[in-house]
PDB file of N, CA and C in Angstrom:
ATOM      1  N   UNK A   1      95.870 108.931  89.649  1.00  0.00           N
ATOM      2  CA  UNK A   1      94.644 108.262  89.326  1.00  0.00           C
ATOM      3  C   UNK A   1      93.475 108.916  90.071  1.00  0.00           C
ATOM      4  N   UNK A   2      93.779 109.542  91.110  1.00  0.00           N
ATOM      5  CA  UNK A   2      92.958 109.877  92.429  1.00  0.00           C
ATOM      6  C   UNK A   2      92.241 111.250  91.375  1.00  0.00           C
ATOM      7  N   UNK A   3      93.408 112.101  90.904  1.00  0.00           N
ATOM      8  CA  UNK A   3      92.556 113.445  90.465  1.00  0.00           C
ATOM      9  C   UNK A   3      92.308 113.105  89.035  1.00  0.00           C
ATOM     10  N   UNK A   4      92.348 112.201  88.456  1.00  0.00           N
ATOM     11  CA  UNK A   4      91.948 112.149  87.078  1.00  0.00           C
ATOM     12  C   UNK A   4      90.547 111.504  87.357  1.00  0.00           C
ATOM     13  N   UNK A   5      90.211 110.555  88.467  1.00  0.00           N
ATOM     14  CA  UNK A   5      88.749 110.337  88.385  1.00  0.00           C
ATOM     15  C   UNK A   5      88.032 111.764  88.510  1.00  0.00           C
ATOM     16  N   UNK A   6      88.524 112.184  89.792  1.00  0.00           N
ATOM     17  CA  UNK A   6      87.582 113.337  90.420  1.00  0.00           C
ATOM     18  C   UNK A   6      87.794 114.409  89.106  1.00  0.00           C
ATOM     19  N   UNK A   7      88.429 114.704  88.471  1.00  0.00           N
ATOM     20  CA  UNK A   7      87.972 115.383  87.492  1.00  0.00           C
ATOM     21  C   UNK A   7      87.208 114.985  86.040  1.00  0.00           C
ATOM     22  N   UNK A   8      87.413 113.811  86.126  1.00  0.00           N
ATOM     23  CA  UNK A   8      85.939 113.351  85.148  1.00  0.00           C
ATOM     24  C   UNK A   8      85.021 113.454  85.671  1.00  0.00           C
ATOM     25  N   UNK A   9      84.704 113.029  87.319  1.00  0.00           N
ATOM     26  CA  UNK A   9      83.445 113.230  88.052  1.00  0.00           C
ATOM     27  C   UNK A   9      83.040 114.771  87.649  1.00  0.00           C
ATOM     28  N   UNK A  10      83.710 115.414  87.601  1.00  0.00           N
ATOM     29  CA  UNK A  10      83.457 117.090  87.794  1.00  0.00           C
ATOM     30  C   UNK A  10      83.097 117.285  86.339  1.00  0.00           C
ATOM     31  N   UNK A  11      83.393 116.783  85.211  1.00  0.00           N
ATOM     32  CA  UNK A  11      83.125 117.470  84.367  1.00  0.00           C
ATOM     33  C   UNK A  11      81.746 117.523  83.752  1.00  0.00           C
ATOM     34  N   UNK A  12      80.793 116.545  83.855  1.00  0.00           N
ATOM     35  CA  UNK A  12      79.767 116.545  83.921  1.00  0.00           C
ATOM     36  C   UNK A  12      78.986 118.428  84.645  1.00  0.00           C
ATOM     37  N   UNK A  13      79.644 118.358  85.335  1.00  0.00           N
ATOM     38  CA  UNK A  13      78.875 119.486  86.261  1.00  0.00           C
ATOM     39  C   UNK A  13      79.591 120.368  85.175  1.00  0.00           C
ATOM     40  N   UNK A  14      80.459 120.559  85.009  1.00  0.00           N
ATOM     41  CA  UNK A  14      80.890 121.827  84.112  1.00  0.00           C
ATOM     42  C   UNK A  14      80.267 122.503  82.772  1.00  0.00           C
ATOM     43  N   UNK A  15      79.881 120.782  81.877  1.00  0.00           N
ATOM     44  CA  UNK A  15      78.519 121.016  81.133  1.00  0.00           C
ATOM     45  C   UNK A  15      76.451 121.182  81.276  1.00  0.00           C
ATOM     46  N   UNK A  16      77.138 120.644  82.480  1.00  0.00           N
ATOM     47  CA  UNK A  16      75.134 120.868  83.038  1.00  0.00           C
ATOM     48  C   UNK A  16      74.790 121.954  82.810  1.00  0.00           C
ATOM     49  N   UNK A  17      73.011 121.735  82.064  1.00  0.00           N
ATOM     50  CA  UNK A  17      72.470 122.421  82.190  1.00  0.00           C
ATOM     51  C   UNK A  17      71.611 122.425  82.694  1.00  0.00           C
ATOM     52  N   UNK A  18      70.151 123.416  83.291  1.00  0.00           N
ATOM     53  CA  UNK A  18      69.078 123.115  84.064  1.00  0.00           C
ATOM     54  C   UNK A  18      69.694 124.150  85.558  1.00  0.00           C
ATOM     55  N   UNK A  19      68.646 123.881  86.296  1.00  0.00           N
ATOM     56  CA  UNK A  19      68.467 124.700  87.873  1.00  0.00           C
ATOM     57  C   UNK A  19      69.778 124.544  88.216  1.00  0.00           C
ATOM     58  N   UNK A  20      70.252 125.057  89.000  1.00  0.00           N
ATOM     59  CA  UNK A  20      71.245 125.003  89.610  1.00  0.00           C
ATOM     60  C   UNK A  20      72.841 124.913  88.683  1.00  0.00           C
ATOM     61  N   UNK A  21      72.462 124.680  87.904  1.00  0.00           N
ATOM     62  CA  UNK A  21      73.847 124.279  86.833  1.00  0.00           C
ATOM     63  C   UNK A  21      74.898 125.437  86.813  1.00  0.00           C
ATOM     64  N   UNK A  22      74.272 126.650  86.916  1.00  0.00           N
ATOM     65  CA  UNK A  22      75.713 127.959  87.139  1.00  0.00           C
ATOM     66  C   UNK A  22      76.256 127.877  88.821  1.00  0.00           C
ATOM     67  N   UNK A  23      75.585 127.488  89.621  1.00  0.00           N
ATOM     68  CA  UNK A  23      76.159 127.667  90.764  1.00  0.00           C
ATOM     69  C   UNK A  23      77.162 126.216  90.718  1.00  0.00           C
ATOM     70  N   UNK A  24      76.991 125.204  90.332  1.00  0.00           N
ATOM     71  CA  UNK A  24      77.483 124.307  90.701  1.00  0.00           C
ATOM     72  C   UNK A  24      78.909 124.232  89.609  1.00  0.00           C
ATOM     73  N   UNK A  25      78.526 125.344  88.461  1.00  0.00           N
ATOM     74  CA  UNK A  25      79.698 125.478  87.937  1.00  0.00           C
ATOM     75  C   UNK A  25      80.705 126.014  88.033  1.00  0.00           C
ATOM     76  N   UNK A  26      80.263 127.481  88.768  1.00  0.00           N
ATOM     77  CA  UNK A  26      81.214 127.989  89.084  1.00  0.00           C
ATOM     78  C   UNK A  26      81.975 127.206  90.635  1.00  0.00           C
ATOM     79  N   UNK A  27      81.525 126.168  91.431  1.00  0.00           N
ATOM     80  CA  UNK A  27      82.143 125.379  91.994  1.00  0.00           C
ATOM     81  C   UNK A  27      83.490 124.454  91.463  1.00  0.00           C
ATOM     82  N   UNK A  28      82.713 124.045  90.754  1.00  0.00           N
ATOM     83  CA  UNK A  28      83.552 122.784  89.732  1.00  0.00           C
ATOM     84  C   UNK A  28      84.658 123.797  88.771  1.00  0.00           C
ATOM     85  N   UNK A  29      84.582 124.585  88.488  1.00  0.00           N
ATOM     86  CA  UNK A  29      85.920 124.966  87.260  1.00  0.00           C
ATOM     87  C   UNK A  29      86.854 124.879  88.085  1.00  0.00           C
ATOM     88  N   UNK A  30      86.622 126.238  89.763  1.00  0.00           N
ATOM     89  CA  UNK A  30      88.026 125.927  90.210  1.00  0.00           C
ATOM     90  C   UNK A  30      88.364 124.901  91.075  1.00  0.00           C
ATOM     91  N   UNK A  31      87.582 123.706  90.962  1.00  0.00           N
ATOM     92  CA  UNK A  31      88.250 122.325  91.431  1.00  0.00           C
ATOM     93  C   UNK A  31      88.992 121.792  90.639  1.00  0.00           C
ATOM     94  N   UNK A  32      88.964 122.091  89.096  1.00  0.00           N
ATOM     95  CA  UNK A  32      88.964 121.401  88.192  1.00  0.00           C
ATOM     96  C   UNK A  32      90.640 121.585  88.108  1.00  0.00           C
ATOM     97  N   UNK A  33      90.223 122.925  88.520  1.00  0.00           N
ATOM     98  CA  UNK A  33      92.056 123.791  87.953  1.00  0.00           C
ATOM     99  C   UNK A  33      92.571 123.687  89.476  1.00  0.00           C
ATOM    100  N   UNK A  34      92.241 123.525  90.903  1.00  0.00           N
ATOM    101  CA  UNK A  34      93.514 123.476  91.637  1.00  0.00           C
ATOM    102  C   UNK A  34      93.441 122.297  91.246  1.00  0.00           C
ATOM    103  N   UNK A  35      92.670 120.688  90.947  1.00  0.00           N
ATOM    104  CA  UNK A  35      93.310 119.636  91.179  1.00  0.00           C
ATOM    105  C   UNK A  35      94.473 119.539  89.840  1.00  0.00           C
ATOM    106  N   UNK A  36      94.521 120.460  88.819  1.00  0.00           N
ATOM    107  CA  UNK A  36      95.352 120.153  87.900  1.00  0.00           C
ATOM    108  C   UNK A  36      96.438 120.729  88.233  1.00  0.00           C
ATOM    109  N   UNK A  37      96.336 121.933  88.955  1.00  0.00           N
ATOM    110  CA  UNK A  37      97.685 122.490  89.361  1.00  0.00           C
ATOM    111  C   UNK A  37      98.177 122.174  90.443  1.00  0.00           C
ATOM    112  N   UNK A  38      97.605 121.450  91.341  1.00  0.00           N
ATOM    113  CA  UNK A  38      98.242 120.491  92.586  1.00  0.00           C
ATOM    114  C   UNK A  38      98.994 119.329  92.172  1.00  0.00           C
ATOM    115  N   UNK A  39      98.253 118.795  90.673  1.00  0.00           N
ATOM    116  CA  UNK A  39      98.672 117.372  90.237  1.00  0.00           C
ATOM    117  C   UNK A  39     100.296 118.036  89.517  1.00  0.00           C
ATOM    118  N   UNK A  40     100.481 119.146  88.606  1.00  0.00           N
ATOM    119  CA  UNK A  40     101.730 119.220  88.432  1.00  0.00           C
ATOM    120  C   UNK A  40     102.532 119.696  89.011  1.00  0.00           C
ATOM    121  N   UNK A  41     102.561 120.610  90.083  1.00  0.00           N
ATOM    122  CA  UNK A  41     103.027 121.260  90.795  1.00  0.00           C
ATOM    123  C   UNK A  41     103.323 119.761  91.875  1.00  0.00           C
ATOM    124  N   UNK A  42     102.967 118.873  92.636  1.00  0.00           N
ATOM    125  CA  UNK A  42     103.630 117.675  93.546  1.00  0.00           C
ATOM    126  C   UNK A  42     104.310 116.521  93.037  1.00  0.00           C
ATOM    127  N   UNK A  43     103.881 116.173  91.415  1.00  0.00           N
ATOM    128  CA  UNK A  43     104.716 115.724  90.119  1.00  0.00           C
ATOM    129  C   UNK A  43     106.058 116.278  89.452  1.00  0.00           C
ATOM    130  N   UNK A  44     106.061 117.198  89.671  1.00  0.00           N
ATOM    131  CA  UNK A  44     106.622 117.902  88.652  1.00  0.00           C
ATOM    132  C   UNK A  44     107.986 119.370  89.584  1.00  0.00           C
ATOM    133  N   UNK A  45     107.367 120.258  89.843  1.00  0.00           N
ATOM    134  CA  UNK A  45     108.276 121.249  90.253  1.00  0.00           C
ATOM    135  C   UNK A  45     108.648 121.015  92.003  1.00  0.00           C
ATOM    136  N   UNK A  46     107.826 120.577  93.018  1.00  0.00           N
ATOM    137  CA  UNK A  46     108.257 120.144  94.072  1.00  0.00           C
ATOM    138  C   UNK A  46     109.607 118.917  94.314  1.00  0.00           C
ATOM    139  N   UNK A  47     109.480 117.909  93.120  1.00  0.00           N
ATOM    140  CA  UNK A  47     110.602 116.909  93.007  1.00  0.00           C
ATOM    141  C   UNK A  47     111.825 117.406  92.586  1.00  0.00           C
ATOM    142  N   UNK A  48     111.374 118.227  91.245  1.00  0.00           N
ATOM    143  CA  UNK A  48     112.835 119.165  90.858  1.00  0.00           C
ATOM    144  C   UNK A  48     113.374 120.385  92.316  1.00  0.00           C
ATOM    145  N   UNK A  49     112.288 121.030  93.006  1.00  0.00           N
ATOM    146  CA  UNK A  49     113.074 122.116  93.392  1.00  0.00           C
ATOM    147  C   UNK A  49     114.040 121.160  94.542  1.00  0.00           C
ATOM    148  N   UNK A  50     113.608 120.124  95.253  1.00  0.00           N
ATOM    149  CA  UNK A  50     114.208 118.829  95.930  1.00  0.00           C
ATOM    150  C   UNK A  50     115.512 118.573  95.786  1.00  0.00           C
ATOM    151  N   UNK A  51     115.404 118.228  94.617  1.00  0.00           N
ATOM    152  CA  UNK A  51     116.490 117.854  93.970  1.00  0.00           C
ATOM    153  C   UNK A  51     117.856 119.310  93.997  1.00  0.00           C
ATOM    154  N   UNK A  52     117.052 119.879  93.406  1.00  0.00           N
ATOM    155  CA  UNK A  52     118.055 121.113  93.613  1.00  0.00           C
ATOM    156  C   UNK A  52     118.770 121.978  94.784  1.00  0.00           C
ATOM    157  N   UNK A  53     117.637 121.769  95.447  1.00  0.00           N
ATOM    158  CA  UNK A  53     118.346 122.025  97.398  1.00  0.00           C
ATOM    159  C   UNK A  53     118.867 120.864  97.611  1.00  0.00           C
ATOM    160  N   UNK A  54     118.707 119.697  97.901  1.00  0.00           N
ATOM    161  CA  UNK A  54     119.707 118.138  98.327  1.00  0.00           C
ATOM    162  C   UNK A  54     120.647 118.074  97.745  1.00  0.00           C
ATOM    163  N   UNK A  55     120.516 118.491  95.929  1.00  0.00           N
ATOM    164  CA  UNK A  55     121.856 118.199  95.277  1.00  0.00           C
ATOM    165  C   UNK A  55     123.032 119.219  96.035  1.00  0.00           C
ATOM    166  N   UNK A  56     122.592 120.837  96.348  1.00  0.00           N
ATOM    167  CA  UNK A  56     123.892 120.955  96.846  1.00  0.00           C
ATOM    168  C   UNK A  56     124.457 121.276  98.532  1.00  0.00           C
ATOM    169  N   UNK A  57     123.627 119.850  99.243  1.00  0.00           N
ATOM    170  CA  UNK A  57     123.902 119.248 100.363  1.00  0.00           C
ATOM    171  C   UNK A  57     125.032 118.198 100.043  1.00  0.00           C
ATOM    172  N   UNK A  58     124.973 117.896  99.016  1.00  0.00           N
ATOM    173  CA  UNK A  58     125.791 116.400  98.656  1.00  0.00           C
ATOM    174  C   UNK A  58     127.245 116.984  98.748  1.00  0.00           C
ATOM    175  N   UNK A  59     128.327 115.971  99.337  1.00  0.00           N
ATOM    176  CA  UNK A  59     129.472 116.396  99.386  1.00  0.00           C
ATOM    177  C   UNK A  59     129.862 115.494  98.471  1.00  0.00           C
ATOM    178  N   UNK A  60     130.633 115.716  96.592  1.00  0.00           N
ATOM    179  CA  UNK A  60     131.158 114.875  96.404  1.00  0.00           C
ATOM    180  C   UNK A  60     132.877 114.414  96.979  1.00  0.00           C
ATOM    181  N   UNK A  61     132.980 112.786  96.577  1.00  0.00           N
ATOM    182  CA  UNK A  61     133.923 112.871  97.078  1.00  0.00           C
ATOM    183  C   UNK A  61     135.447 112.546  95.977  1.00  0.00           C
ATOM    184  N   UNK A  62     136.181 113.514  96.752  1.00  0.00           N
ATOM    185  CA  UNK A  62     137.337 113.380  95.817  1.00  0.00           C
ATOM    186  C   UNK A  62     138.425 112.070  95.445  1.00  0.00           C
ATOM    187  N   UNK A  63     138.859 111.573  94.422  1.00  0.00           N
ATOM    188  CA  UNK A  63     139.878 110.657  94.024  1.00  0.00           C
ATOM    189  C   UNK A  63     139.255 110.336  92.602  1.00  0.00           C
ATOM    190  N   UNK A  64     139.986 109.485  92.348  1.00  0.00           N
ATOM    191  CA  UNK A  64     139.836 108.549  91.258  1.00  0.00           C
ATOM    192  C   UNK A  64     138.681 107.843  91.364  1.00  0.00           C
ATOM    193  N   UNK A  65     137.965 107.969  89.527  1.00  0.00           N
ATOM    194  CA  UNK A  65     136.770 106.833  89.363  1.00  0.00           C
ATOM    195  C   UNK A  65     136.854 105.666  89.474  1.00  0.00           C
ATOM    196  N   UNK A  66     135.602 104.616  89.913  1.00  0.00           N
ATOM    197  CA  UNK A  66     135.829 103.375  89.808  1.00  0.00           C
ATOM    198  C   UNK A  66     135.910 103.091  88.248  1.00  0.00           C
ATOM    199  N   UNK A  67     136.780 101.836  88.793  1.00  0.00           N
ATOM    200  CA  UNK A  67     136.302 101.469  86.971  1.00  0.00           C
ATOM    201  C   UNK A  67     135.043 101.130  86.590  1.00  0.00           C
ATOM    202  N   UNK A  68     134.928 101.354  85.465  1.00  0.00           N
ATOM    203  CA  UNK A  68     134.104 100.625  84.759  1.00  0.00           C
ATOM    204  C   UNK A  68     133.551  99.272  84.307  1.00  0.00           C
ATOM    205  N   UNK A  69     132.473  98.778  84.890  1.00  0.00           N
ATOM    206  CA  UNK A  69     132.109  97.428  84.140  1.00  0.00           C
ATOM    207  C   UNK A  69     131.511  97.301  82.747  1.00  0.00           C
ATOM    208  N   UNK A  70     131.492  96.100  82.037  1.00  0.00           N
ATOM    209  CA  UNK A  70     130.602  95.766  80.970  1.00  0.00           C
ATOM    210  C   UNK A  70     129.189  94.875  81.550  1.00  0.00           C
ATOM    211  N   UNK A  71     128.538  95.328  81.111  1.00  0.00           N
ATOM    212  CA  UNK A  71     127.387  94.707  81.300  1.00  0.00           C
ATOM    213  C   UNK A  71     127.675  93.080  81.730  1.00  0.00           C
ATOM    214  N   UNK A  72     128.336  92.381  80.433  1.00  0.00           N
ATOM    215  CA  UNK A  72     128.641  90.706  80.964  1.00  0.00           C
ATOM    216  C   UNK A  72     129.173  90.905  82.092  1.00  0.00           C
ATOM    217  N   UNK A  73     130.200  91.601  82.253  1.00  0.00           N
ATOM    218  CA  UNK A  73     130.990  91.402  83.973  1.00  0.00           C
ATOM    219  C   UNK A  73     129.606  91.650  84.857  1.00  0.00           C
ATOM    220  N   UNK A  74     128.720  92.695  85.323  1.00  0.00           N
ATOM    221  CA  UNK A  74     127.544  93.073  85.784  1.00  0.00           C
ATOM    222  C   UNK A  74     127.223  91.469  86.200  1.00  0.00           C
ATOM    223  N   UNK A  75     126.509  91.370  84.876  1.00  0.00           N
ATOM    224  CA  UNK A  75     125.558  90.118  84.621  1.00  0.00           C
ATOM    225  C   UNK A  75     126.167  88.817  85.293  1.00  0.00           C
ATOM    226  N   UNK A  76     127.662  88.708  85.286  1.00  0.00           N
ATOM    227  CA  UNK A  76     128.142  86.984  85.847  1.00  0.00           C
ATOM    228  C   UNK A  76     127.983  87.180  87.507  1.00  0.00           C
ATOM    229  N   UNK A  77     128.819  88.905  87.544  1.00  0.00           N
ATOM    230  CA  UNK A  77     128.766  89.224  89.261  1.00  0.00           C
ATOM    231  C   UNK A  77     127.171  88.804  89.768  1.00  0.00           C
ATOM    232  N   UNK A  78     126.267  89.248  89.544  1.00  0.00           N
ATOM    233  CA  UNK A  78     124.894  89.046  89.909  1.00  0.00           C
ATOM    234  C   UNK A  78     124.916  87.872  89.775  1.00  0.00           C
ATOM    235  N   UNK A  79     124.705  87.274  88.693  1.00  0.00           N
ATOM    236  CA  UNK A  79     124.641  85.420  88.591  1.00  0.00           C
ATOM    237  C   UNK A  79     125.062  84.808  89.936  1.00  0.00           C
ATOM    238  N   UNK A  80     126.359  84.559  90.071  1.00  0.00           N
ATOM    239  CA  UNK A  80     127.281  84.526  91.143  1.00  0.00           C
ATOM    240  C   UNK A  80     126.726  84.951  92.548  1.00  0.00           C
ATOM    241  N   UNK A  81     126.437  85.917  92.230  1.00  0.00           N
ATOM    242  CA  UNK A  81     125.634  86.638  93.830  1.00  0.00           C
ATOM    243  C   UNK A  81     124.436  85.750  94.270  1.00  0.00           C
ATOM    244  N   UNK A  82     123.693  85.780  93.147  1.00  0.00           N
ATOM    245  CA  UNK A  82     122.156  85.100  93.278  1.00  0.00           C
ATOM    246  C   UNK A  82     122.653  83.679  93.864  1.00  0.00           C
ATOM    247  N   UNK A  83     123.272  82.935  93.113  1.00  0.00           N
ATOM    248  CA  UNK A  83     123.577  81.645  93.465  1.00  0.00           C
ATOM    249  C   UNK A  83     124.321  81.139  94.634  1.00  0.00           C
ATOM    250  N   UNK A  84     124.689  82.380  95.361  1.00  0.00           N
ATOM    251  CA  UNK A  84     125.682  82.376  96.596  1.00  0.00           C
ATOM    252  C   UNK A  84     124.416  82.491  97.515  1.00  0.00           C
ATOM    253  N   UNK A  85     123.522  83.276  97.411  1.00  0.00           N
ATOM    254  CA  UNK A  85     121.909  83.696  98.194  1.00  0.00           C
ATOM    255  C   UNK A  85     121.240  82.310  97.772  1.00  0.00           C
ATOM    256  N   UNK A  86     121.241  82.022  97.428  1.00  0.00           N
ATOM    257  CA  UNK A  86     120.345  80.354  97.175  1.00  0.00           C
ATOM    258  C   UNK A  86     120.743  79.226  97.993  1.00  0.00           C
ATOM    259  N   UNK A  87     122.272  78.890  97.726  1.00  0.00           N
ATOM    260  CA  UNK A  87     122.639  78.538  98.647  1.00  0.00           C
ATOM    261  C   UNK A  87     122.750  78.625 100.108  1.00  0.00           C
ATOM    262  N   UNK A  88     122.820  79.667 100.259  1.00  0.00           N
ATOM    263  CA  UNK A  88     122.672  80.032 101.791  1.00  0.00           C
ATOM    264  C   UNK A  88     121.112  79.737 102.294  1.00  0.00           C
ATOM    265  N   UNK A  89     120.172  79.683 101.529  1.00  0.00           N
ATOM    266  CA  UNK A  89     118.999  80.146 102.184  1.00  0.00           C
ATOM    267  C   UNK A  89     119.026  78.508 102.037  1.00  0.00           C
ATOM    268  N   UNK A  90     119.417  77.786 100.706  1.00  0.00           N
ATOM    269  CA  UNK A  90     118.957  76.478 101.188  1.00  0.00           C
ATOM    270  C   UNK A  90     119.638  75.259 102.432  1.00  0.00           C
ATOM    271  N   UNK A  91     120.800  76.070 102.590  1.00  0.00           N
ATOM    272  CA  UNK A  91     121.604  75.352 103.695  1.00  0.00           C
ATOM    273  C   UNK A  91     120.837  75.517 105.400  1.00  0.00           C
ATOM    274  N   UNK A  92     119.932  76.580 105.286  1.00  0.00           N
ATOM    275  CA  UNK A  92     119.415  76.863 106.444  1.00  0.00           C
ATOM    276  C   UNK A  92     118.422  75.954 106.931  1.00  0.00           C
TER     277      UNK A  92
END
């Protein structure tokens, strides 16, 4: 949100015309372009390259999968959970 204002702020200057309007443009284009290439580059390729060095820090571990739930099983376990946390908080 931060660089999408400041680059509407800027674009004004990018179309000005009158005194000063080339100096202040050639200011503003390359604000315009690091804040766009800062915005995908800390979005975008810094999270992936992350991911890609941590992923092979990860030790998986060996055996057999858990099983599998269905959603209803999910859904009663939580139910169950919640209502076990209610209780408790109201016994206090």
């Amino acid at each position: 949100m931060t660089v999408a204002m400041i680059t509407l702020g800027l674009v004004p200057a990018l179309w000005a015309q009158g005194a000063g309007a080339e100096a202040i443009q050639r200011i503003a284009a390359p604000m315009v372009g690091g804040l766009i290439t800062s915005t995908i580059l800390t979005l975008e390729i810094v999270p992936a390259i992350y991911s890609l060095w941590r992923g092979r820090q990860v030790q998986w571990v060996k055996g057999p999968r858990p099983p599998r739930k269905s959603w209803e099983e999910l859904s009663r376990e939580f139910a169950a959970w919640e209502r076990q946390q209610h209780l408790e908080a109201s016994a206090r």
